[in-house]
PDB file of N, CA and C in Angstrom:
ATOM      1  N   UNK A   1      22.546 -28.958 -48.275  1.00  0.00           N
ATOM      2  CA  UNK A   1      22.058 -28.037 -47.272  1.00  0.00           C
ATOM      3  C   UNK A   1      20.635 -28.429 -46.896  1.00  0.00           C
ATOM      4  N   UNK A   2      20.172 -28.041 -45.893  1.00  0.00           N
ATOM      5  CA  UNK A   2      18.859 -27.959 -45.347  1.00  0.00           C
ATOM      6  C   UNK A   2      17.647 -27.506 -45.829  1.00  0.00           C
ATOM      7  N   UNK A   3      16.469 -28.122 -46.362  1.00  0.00           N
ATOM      8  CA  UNK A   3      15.733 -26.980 -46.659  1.00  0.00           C
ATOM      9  C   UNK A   3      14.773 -26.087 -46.209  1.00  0.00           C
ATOM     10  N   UNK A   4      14.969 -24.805 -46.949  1.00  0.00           N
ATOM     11  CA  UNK A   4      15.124 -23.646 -45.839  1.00  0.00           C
ATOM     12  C   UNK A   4      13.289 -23.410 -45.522  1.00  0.00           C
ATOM     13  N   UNK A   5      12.060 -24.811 -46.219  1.00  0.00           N
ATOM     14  CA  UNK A   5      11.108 -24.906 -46.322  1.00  0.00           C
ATOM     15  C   UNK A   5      10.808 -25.206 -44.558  1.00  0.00           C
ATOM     16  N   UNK A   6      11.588 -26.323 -44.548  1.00  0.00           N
ATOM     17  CA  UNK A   6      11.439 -27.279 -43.561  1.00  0.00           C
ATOM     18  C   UNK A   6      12.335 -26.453 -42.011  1.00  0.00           C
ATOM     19  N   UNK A   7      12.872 -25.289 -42.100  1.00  0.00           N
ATOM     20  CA  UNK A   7      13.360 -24.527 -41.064  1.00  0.00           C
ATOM     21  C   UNK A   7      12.343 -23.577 -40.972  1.00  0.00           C
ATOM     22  N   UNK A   8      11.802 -22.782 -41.492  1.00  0.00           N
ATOM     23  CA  UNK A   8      10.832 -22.157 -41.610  1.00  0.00           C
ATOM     24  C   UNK A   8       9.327 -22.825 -40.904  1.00  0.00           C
ATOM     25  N   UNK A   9       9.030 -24.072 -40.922  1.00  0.00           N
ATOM     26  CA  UNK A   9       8.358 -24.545 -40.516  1.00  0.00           C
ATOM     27  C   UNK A   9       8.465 -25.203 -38.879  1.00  0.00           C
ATOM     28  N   UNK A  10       9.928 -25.285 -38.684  1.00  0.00           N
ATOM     29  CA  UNK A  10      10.343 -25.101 -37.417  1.00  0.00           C
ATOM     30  C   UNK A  10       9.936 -24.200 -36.983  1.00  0.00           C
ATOM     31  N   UNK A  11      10.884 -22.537 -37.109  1.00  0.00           N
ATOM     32  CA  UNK A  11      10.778 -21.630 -36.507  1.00  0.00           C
ATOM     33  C   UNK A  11       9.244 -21.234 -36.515  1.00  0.00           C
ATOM     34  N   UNK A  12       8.308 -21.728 -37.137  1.00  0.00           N
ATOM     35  CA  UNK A  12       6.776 -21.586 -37.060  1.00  0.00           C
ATOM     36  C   UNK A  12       6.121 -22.366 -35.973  1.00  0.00           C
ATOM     37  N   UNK A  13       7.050 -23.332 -36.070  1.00  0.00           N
ATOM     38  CA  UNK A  13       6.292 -24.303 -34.452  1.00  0.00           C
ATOM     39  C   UNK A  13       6.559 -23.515 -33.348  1.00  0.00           C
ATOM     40  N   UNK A  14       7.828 -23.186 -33.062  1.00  0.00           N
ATOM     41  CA  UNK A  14       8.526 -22.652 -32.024  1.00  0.00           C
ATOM     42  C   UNK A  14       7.266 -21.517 -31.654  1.00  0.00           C
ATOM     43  N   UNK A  15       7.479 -20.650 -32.410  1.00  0.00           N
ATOM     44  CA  UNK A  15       7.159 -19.381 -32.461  1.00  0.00           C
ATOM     45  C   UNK A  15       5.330 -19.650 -32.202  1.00  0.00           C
ATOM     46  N   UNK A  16       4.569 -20.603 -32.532  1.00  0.00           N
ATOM     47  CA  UNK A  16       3.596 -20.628 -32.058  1.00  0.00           C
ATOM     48  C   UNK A  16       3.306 -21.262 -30.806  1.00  0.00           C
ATOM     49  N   UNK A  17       4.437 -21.798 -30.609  1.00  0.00           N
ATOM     50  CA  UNK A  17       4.611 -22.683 -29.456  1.00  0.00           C
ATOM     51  C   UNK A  17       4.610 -21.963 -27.917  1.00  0.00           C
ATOM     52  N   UNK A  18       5.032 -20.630 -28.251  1.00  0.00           N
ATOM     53  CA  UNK A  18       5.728 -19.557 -27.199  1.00  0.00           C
ATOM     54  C   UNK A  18       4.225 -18.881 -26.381  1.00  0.00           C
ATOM     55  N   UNK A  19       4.354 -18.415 -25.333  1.00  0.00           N
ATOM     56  CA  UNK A  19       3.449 -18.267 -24.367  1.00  0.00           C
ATOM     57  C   UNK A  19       3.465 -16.201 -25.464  1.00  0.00           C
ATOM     58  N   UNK A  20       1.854 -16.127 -25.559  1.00  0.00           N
ATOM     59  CA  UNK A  20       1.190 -15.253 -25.683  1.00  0.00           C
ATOM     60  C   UNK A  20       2.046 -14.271 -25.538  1.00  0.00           C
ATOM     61  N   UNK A  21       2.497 -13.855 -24.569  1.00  0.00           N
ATOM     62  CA  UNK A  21       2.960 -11.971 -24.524  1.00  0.00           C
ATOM     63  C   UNK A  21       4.236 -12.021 -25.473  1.00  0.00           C
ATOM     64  N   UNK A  22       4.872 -13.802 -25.616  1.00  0.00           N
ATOM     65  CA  UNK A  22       6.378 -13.238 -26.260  1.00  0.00           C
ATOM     66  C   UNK A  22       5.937 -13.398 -27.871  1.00  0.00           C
ATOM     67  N   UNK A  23       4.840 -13.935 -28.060  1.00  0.00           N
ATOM     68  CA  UNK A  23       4.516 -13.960 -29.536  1.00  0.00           C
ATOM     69  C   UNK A  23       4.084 -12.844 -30.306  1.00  0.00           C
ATOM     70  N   UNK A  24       3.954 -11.774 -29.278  1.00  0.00           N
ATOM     71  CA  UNK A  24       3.148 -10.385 -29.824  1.00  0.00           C
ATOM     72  C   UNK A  24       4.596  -9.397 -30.623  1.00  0.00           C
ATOM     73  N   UNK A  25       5.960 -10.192 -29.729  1.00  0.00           N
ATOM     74  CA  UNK A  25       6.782  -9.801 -30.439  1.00  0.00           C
ATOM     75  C   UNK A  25       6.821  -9.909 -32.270  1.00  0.00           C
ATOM     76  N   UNK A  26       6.640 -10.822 -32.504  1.00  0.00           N
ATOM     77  CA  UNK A  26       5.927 -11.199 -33.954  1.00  0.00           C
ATOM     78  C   UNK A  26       6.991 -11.426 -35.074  1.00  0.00           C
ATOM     79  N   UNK A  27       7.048 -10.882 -35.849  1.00  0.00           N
ATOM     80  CA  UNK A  27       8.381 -11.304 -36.808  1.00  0.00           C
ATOM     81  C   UNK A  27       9.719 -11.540 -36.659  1.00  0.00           C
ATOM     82  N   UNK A  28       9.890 -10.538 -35.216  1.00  0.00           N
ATOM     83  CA  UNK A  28      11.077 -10.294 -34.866  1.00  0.00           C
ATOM     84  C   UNK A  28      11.815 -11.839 -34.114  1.00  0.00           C
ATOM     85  N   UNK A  29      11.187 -12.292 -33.521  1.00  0.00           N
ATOM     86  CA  UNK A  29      11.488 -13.305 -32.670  1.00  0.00           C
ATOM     87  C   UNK A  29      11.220 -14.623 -33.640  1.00  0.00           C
ATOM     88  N   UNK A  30      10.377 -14.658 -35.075  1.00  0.00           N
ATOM     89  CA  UNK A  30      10.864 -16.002 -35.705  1.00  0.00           C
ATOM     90  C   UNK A  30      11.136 -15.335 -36.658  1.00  0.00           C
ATOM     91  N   UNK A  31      11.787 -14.881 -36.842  1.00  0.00           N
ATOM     92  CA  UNK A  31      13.096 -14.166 -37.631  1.00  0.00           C
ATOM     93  C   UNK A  31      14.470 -14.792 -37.088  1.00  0.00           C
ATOM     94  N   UNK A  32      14.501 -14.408 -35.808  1.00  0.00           N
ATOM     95  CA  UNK A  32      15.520 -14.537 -34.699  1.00  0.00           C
ATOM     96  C   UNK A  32      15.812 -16.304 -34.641  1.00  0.00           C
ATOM     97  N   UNK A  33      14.572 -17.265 -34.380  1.00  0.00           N
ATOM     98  CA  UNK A  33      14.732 -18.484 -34.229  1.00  0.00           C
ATOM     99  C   UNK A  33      14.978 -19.132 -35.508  1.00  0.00           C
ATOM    100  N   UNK A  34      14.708 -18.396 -36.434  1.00  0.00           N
ATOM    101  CA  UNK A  34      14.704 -19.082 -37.822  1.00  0.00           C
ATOM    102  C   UNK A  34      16.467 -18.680 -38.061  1.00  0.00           C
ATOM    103  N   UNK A  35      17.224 -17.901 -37.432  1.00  0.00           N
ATOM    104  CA  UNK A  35      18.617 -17.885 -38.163  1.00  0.00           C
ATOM    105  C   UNK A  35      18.988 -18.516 -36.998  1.00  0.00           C
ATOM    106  N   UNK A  36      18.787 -18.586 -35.703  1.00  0.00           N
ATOM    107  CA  UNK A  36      19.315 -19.591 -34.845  1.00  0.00           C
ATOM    108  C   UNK A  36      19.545 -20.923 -35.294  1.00  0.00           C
ATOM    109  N   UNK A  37      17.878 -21.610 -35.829  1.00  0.00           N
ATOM    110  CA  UNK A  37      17.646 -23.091 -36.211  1.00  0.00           C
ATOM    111  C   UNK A  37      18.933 -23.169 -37.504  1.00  0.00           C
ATOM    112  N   UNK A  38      18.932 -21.830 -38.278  1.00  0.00           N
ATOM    113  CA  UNK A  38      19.993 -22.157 -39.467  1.00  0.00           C
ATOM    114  C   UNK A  38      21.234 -22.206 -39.185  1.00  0.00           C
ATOM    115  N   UNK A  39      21.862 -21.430 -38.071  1.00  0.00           N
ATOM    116  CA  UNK A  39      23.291 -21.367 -37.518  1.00  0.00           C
ATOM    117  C   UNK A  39      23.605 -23.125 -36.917  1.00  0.00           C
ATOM    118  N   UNK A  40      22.590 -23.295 -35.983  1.00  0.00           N
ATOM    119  CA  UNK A  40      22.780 -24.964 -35.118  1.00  0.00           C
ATOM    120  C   UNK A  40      22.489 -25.844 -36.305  1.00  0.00           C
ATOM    121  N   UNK A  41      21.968 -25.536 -37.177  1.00  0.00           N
ATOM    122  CA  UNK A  41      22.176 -26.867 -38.316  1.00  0.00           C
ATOM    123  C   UNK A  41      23.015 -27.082 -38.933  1.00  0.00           C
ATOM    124  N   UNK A  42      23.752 -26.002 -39.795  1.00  0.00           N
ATOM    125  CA  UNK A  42      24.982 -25.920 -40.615  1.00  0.00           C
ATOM    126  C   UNK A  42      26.033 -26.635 -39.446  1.00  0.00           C
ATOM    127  N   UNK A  43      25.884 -26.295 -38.614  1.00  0.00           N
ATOM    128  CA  UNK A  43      27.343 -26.853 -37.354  1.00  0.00           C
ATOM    129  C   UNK A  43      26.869 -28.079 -37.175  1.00  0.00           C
ATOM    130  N   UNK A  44      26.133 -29.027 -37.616  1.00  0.00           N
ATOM    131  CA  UNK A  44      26.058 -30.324 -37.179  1.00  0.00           C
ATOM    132  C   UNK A  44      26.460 -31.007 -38.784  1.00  0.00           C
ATOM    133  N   UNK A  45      26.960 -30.420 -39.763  1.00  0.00           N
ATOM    134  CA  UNK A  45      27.411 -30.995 -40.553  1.00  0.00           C
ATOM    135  C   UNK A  45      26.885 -32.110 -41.193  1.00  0.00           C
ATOM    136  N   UNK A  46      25.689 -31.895 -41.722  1.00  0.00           N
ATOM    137  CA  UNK A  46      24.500 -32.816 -42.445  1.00  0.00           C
ATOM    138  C   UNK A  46      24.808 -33.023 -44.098  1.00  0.00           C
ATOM    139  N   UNK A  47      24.245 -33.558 -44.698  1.00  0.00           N
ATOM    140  CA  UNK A  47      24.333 -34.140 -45.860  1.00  0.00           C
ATOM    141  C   UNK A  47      22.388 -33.991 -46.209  1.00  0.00           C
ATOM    142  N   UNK A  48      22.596 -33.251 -47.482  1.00  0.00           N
ATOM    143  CA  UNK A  48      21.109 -33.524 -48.064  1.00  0.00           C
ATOM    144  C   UNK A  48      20.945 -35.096 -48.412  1.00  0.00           C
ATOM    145  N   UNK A  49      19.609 -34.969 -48.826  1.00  0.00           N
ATOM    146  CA  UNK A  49      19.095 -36.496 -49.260  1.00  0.00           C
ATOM    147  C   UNK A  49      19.758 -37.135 -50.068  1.00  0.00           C
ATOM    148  N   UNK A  50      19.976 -36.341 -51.707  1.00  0.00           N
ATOM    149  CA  UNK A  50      20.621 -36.155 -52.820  1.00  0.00           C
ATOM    150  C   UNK A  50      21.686 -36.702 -52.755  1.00  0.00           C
ATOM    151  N   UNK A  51      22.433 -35.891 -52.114  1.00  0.00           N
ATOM    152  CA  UNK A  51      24.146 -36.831 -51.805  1.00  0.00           C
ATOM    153  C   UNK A  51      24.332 -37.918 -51.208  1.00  0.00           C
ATOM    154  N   UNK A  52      23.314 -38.198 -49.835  1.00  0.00           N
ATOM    155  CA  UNK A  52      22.895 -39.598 -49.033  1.00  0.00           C
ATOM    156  C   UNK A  52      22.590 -40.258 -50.181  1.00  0.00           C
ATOM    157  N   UNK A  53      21.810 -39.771 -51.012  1.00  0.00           N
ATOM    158  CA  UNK A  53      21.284 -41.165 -51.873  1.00  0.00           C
ATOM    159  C   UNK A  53      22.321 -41.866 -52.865  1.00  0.00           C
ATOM    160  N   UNK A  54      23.125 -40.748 -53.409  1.00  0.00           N
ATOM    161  CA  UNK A  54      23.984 -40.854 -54.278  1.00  0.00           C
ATOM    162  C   UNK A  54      25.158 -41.912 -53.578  1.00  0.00           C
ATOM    163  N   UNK A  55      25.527 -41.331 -52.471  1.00  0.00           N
ATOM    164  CA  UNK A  55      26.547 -42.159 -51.627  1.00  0.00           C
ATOM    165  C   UNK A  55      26.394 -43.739 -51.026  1.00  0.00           C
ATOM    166  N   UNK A  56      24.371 -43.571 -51.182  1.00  0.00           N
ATOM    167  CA  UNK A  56      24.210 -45.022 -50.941  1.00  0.00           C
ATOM    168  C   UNK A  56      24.277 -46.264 -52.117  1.00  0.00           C
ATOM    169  N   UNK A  57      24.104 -45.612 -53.379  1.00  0.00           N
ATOM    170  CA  UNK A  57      24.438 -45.747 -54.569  1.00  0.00           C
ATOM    171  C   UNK A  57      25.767 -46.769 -54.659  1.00  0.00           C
ATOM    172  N   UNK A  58      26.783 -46.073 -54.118  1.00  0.00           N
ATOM    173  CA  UNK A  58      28.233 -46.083 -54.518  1.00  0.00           C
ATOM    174  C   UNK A  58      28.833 -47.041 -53.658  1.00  0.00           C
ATOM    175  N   UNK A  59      28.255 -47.085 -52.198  1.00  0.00           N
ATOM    176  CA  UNK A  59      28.334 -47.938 -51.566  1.00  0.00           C
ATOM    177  C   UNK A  59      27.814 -49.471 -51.929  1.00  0.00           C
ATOM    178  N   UNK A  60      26.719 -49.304 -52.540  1.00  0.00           N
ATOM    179  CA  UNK A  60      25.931 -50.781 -53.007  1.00  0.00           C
ATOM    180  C   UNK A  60      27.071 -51.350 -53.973  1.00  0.00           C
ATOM    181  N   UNK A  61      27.281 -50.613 -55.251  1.00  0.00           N
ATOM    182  CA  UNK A  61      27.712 -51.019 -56.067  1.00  0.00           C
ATOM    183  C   UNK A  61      29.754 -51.655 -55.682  1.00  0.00           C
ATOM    184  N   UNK A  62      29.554 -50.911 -54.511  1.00  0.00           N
ATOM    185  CA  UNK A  62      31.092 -51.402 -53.906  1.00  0.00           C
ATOM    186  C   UNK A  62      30.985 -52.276 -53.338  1.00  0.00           C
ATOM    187  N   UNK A  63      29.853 -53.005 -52.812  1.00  0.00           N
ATOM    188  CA  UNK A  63      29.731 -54.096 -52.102  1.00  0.00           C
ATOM    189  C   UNK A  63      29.308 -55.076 -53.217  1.00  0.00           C
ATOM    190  N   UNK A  64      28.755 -54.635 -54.221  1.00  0.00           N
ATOM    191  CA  UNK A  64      28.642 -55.954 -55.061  1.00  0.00           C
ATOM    192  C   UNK A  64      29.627 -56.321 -55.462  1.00  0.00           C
ATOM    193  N   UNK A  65      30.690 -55.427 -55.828  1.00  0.00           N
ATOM    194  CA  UNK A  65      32.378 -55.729 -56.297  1.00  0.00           C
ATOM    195  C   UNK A  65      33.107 -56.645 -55.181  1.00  0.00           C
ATOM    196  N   UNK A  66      33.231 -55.941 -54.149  1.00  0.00           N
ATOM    197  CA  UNK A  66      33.579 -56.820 -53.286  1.00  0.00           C
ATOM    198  C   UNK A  66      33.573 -58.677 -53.459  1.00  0.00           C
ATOM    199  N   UNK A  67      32.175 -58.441 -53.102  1.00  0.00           N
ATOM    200  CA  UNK A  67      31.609 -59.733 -53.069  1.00  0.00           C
ATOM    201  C   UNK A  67      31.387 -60.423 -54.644  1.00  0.00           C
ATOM    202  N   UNK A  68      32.023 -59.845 -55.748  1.00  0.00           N
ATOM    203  CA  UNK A  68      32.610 -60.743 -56.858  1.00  0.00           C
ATOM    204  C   UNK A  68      33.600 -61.005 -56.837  1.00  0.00           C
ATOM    205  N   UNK A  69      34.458 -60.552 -55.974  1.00  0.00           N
ATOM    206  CA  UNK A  69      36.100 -60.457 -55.473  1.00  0.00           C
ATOM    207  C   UNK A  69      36.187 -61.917 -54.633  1.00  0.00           C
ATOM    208  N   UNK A  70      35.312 -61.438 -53.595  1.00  0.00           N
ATOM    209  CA  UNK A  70      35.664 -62.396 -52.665  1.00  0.00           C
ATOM    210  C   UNK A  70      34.838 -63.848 -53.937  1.00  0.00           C
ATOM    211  N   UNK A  71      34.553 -64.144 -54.184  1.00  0.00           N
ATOM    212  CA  UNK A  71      33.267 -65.235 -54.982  1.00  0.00           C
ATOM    213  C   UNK A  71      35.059 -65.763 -55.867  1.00  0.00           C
ATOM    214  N   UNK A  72      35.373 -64.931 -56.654  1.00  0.00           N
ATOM    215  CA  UNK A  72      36.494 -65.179 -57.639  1.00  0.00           C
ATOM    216  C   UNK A  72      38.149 -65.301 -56.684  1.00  0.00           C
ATOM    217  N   UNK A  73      38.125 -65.016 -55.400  1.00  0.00           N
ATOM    218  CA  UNK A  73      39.279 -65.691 -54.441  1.00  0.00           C
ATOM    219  C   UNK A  73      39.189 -67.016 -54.507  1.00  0.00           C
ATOM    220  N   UNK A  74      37.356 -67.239 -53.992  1.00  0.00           N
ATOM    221  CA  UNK A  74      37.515 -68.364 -53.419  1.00  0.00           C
ATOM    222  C   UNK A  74      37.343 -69.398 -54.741  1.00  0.00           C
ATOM    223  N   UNK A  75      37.070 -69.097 -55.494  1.00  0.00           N
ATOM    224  CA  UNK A  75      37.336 -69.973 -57.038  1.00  0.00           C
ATOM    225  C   UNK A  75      38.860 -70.231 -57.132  1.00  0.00           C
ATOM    226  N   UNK A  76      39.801 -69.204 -56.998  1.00  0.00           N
ATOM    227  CA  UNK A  76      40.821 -69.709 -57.560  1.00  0.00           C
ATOM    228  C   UNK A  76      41.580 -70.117 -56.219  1.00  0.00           C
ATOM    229  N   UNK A  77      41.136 -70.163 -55.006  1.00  0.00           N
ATOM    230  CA  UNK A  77      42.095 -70.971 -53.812  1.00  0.00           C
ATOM    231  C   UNK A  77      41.302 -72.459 -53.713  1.00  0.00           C
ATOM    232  N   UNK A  78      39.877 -72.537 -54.479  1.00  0.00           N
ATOM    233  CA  UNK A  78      39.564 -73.747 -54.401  1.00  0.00           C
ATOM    234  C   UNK A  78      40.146 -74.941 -55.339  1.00  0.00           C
ATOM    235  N   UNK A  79      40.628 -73.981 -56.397  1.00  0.00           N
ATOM    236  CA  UNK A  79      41.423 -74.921 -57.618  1.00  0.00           C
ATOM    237  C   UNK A  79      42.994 -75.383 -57.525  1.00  0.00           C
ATOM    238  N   UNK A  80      43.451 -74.059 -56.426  1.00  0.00           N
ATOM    239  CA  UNK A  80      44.577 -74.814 -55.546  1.00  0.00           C
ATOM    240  C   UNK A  80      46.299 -74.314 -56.346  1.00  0.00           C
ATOM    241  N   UNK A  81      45.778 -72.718 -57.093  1.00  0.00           N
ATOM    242  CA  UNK A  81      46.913 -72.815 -58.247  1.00  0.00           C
ATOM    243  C   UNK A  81      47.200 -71.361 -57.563  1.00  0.00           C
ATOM    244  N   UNK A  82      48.675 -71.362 -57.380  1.00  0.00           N
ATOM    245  CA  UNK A  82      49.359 -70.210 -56.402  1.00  0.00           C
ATOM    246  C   UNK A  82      49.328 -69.089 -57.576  1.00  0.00           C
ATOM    247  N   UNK A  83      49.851 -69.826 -58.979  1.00  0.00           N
ATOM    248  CA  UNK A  83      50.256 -69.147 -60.289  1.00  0.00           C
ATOM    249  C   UNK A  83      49.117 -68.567 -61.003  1.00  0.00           C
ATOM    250  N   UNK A  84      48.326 -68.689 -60.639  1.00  0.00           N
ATOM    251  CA  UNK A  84      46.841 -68.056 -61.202  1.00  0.00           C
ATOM    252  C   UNK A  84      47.054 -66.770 -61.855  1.00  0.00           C
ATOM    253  N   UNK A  85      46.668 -66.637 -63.278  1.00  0.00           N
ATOM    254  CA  UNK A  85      46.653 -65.310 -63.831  1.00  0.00           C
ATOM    255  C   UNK A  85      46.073 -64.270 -63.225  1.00  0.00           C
ATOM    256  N   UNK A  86      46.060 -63.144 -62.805  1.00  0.00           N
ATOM    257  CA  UNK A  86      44.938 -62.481 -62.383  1.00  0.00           C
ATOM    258  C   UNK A  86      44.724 -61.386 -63.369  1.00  0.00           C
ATOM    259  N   UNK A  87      43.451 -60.996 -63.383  1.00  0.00           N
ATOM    260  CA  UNK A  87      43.390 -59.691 -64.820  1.00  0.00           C
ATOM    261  C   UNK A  87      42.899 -58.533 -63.930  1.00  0.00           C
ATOM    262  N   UNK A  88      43.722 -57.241 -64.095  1.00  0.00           N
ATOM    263  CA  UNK A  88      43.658 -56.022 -63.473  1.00  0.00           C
ATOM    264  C   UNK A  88      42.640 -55.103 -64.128  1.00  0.00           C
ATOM    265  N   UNK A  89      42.590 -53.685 -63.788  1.00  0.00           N
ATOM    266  CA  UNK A  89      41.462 -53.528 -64.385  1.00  0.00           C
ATOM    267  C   UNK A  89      41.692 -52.157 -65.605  1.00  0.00           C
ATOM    268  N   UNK A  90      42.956 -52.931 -65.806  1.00  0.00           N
ATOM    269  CA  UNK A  90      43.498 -52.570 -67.396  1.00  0.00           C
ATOM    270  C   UNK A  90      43.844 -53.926 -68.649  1.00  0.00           C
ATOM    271  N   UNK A  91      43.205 -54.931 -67.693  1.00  0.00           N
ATOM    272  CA  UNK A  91      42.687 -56.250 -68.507  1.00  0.00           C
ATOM    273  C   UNK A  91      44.405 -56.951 -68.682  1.00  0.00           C
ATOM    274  N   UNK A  92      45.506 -56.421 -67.775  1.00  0.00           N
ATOM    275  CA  UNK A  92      46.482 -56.712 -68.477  1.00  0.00           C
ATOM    276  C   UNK A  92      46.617 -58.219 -67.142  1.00  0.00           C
ATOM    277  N   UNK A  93      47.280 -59.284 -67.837  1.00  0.00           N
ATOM    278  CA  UNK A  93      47.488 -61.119 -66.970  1.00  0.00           C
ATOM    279  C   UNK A  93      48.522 -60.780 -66.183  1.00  0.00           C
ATOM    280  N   UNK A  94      48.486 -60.515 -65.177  1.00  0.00           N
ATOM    281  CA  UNK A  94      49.622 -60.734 -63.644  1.00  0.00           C
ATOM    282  C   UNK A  94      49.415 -61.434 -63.251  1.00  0.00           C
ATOM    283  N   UNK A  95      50.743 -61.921 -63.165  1.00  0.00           N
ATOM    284  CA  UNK A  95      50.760 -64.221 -62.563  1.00  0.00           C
ATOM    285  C   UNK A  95      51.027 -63.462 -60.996  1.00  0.00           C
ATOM    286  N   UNK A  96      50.529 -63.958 -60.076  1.00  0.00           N
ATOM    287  CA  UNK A  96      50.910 -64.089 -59.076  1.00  0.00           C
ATOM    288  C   UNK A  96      51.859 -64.787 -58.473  1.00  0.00           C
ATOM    289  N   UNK A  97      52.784 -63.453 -57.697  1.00  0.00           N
ATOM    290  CA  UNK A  97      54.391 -64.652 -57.217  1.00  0.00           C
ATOM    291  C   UNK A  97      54.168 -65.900 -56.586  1.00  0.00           C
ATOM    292  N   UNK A  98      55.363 -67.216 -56.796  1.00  0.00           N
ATOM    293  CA  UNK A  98      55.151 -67.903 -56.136  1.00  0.00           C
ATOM    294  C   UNK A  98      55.611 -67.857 -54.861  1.00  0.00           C
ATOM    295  N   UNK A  99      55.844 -68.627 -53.667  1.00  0.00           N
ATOM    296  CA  UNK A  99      55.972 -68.456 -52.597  1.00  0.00           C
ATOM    297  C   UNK A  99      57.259 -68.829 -52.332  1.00  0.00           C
ATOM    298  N   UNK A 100      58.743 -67.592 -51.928  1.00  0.00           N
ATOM    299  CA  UNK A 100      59.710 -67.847 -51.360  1.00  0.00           C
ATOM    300  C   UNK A 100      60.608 -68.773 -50.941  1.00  0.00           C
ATOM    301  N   UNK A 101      61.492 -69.039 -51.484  1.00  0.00           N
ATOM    302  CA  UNK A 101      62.102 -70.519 -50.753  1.00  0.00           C
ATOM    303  C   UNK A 101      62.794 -70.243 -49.472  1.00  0.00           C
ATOM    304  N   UNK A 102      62.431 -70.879 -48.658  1.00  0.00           N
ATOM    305  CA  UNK A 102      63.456 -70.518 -47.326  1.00  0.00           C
ATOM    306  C   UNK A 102      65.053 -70.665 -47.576  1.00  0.00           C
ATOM    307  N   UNK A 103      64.694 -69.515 -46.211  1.00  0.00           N
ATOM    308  CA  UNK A 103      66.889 -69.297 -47.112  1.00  0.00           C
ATOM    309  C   UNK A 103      67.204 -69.275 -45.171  1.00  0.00           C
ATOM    310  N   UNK A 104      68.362 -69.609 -44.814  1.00  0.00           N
ATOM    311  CA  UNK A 104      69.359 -69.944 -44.238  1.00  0.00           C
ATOM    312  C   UNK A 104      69.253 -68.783 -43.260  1.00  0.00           C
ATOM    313  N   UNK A 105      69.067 -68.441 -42.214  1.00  0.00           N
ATOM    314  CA  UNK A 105      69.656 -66.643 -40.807  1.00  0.00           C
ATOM    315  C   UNK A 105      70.623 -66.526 -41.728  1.00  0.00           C
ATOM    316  N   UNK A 106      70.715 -65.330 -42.001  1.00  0.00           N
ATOM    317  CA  UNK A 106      72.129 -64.522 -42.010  1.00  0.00           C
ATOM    318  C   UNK A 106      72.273 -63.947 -40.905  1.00  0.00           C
ATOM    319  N   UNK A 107      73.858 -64.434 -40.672  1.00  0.00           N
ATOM    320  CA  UNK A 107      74.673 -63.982 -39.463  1.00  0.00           C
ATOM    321  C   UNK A 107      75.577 -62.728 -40.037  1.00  0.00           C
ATOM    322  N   UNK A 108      75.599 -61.860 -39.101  1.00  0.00           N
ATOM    323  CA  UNK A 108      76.655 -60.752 -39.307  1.00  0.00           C
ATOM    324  C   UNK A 108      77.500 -60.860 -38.632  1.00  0.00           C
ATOM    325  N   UNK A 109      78.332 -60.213 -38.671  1.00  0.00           N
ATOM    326  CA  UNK A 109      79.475 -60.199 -37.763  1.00  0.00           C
ATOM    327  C   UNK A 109      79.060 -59.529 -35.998  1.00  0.00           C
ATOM    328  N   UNK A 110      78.796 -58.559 -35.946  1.00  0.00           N
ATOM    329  CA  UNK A 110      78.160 -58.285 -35.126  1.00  0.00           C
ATOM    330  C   UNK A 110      77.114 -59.931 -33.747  1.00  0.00           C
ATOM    331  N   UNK A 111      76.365 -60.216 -34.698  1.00  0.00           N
ATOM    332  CA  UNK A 111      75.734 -61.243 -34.351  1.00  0.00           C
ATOM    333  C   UNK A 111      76.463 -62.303 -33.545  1.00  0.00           C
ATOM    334  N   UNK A 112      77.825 -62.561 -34.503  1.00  0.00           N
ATOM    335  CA  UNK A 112      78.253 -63.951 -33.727  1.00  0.00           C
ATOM    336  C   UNK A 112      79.709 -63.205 -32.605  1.00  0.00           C
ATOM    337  N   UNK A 113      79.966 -62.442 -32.308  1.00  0.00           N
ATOM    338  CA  UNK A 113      80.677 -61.706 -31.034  1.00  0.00           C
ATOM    339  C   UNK A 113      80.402 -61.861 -30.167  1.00  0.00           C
ATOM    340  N   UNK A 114      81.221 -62.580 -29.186  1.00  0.00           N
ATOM    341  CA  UNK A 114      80.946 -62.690 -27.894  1.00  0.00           C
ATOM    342  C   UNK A 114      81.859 -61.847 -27.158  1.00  0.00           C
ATOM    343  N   UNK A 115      81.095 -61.736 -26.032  1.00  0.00           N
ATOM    344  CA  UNK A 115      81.848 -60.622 -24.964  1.00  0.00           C
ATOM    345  C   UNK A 115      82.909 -60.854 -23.953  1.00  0.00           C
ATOM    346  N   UNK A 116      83.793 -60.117 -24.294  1.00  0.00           N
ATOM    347  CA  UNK A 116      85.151 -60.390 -23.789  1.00  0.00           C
ATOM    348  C   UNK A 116      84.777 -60.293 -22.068  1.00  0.00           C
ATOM    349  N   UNK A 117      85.379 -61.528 -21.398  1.00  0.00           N
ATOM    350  CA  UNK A 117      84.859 -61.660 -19.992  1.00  0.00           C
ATOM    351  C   UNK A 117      86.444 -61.345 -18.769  1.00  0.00           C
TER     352      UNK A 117
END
């Protein structure tokens, strides 16, 4: 959430900001702008610092993974081995499949019917 230091200090600009006769109104009117400034903020759906920071956190550390990922692809497509163990991150060795042998169209019946003319 917002802090309610830094709205307060809004509705203090505003409110001093305002031409003389409407300021004599006095509490009432940054009272008024101060739950306005709080209504239009909550609706723009902000993030404190705290969680920004935390989230930038999580992001870094996902990009360093990444990029040990990609570093350890290109190790094992440079060595040229389809069968490469790979270790998951329950440490358990999955060989990677090898690659398909080509197999023959299958024809159905359907397929090879020609149309009675």
């Amino acid at each position: 959430m917002i802090d309610p230091k830094k709205i307060e200090q809004l509705a203090r600009q505003v409110h001093e900001s305002m031409p003389k006769g409407i300021r004599e109104f006095g509490d009432d009117v940054e009272k008024r702008i101060r739950q306005t400034l709080q209504s239009q903020l909550t609706r723009l759906d902000l993030v404190n610092r705290e969680e920004f920071d935390v989230q930038t956190q999580v992001l870094l550390r996902t990009r360093e993974k990444l990029s040990a990922l990609e570093q350890r692809i290109a190790e094992l497509e440079s060595r040229g081995t389809t069968t490469a163990p790979v270790t998951t991150s329950a440490n358990t060795p999955v060989t990677a499949p090898a690659a398909a042998p080509a197999t023959a169209p299958v024809t159905t019946p359907e397929s090879t019917k020609t149309e009675d003319l």
